[in-house]
N, C-alpha and C. Protein backbone atom coordinates (compact mmCIF):
# COMPACT_ATOMS: atom_id res chain seq x y z
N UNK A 1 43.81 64.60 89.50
CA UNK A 1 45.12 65.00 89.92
C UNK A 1 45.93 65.43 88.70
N UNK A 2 46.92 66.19 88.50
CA UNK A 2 47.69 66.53 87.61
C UNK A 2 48.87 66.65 88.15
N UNK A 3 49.68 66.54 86.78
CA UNK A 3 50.91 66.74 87.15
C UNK A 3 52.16 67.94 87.14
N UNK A 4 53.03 68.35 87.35
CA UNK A 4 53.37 68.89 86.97
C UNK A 4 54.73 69.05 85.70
N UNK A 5 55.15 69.17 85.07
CA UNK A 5 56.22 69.37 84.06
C UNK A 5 58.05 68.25 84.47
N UNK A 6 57.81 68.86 85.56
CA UNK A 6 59.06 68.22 86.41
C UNK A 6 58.70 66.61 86.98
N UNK A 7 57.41 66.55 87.06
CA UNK A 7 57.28 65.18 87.25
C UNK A 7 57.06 64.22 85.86
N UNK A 8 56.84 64.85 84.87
CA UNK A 8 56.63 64.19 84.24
C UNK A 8 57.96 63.60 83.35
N UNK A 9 57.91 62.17 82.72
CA UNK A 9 58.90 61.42 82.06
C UNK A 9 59.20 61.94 80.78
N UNK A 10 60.54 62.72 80.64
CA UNK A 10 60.55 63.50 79.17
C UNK A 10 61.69 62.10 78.50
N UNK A 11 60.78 61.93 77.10
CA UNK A 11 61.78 61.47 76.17
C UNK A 11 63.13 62.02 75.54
N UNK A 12 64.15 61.36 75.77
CA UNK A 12 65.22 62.20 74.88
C UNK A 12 65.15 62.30 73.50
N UNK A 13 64.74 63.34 73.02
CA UNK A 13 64.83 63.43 71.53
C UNK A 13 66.32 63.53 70.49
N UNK A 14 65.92 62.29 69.54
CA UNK A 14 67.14 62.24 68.71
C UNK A 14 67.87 63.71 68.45
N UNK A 15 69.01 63.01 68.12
CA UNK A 15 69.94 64.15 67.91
C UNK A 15 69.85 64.33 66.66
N UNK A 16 69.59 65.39 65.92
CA UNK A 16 69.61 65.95 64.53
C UNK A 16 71.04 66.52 64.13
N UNK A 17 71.73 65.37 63.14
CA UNK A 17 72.48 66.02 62.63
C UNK A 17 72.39 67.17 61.37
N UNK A 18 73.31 68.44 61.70
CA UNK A 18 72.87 69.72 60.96
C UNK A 18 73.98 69.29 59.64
N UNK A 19 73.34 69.93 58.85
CA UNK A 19 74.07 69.64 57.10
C UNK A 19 75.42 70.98 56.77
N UNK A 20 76.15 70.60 56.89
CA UNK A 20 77.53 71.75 56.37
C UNK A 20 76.52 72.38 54.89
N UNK A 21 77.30 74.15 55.01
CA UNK A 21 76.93 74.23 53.56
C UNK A 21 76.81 73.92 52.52
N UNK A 22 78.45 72.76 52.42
CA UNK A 22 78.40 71.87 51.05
C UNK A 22 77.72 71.35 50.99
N UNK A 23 76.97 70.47 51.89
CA UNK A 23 75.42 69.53 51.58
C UNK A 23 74.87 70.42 51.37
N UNK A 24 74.20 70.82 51.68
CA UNK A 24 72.97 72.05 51.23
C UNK A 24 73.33 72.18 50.25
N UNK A 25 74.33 72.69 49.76
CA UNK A 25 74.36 73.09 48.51
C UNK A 25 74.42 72.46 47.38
N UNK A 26 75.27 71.12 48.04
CA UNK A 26 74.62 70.00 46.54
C UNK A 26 73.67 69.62 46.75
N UNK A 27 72.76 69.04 47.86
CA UNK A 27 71.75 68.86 47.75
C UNK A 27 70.72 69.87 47.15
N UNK A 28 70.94 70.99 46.74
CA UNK A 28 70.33 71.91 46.04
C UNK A 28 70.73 72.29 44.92
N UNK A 29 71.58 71.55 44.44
CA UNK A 29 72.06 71.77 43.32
C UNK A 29 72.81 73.20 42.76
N UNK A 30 73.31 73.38 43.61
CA UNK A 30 73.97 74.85 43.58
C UNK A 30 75.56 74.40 43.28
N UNK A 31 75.66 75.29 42.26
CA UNK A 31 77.28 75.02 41.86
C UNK A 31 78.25 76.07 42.48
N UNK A 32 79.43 75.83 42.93
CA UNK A 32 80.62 76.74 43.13
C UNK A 32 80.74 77.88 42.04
N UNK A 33 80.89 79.17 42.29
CA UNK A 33 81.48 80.06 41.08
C UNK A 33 82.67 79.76 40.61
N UNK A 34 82.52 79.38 39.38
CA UNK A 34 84.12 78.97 38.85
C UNK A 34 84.62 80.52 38.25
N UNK A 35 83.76 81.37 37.48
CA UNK A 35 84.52 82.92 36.72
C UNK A 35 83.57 83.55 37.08
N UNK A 36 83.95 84.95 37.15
CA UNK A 36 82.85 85.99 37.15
C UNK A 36 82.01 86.09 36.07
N UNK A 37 82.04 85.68 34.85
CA UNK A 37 81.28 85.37 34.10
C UNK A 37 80.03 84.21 34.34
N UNK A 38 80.32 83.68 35.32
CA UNK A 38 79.15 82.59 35.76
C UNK A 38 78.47 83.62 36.79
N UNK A 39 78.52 84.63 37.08
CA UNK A 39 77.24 85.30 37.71
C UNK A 39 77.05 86.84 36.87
N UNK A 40 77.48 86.77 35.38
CA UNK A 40 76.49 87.55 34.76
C UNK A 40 75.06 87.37 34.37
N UNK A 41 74.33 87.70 34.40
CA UNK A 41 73.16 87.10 34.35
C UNK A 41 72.02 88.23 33.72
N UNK A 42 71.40 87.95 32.44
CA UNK A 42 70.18 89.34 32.28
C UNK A 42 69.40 89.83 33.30
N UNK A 43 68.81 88.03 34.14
CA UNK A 43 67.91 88.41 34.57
C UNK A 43 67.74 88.77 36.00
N UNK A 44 68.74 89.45 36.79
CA UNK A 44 68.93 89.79 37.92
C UNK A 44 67.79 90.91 38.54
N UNK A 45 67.67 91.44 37.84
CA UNK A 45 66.91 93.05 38.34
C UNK A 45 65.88 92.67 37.03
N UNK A 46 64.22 92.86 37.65
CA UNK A 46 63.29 92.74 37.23
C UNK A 46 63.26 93.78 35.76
N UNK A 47 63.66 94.82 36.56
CA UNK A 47 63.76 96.45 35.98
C UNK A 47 64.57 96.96 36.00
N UNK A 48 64.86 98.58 35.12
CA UNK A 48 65.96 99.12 35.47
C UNK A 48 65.82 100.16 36.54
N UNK A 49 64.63 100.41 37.20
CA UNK A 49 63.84 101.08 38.21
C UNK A 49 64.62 100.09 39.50
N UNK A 50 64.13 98.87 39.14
CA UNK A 50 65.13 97.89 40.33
C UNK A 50 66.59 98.14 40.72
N UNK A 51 67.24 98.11 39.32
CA UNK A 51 68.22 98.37 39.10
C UNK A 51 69.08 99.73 39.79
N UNK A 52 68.25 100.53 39.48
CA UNK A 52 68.51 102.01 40.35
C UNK A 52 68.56 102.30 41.67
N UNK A 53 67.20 101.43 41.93
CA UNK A 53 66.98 101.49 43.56
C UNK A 53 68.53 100.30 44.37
N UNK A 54 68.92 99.39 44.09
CA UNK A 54 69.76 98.70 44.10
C UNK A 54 71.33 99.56 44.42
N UNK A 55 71.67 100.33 43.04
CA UNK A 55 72.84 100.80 43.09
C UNK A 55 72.61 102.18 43.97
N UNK A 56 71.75 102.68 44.01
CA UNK A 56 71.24 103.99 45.29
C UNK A 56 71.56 103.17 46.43
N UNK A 57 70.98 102.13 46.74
CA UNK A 57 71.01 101.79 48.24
C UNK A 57 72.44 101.48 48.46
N UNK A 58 73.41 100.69 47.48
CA UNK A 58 74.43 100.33 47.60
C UNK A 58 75.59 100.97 47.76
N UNK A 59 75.37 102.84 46.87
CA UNK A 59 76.82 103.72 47.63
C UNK A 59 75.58 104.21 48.77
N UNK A 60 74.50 104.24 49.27
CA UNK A 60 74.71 104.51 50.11
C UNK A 60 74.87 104.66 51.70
N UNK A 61 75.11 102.98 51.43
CA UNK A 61 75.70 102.40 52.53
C UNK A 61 77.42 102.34 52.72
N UNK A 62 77.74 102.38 51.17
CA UNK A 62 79.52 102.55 51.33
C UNK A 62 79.35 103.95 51.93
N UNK A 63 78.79 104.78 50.94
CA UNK A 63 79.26 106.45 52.06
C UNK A 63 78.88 106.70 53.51
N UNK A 64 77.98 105.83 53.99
CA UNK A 64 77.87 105.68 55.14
C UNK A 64 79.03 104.90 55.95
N UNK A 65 79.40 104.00 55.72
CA UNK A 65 80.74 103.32 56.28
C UNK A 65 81.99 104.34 56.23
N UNK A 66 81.82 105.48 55.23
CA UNK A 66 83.17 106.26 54.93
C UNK A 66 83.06 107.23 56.14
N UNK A 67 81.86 107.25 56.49
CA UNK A 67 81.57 108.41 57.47
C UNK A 67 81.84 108.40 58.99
């Protein structure tokens, strides 16, 4: 005999509390930007090939929004 889904006894599964960004983020050790100088960084763009493809894609999505 089998059963079906509806007959069967479902456990209520705990409730998972979800973590605000600030947890996550200390728990990851991620700091707040205090100056724009805390996200200069050399090593952002692998390349300057990266680099290009980056600022290409980037006006041209602004000139797309202008449009």
């Amino acid at each position: 005999m089998t059963t079906s889904g509806a007959e069967q006894t479902s456990r209520p599964r705990p409730e998972r509390r979800r973590e605000s960004l600030d947890e996550q983020a200390r728990r990851r050790g991620i700091r707040p930007v205090m100056s724009v100088e805390d996200m200069a960084r050399d090593d952002v763009f692998e390349s300057d090939e990266e680099l290009d493809a980056f600022l290409a894609d980037l006006r041209a999505s602004r000139d797309a929004s202008l449009s």
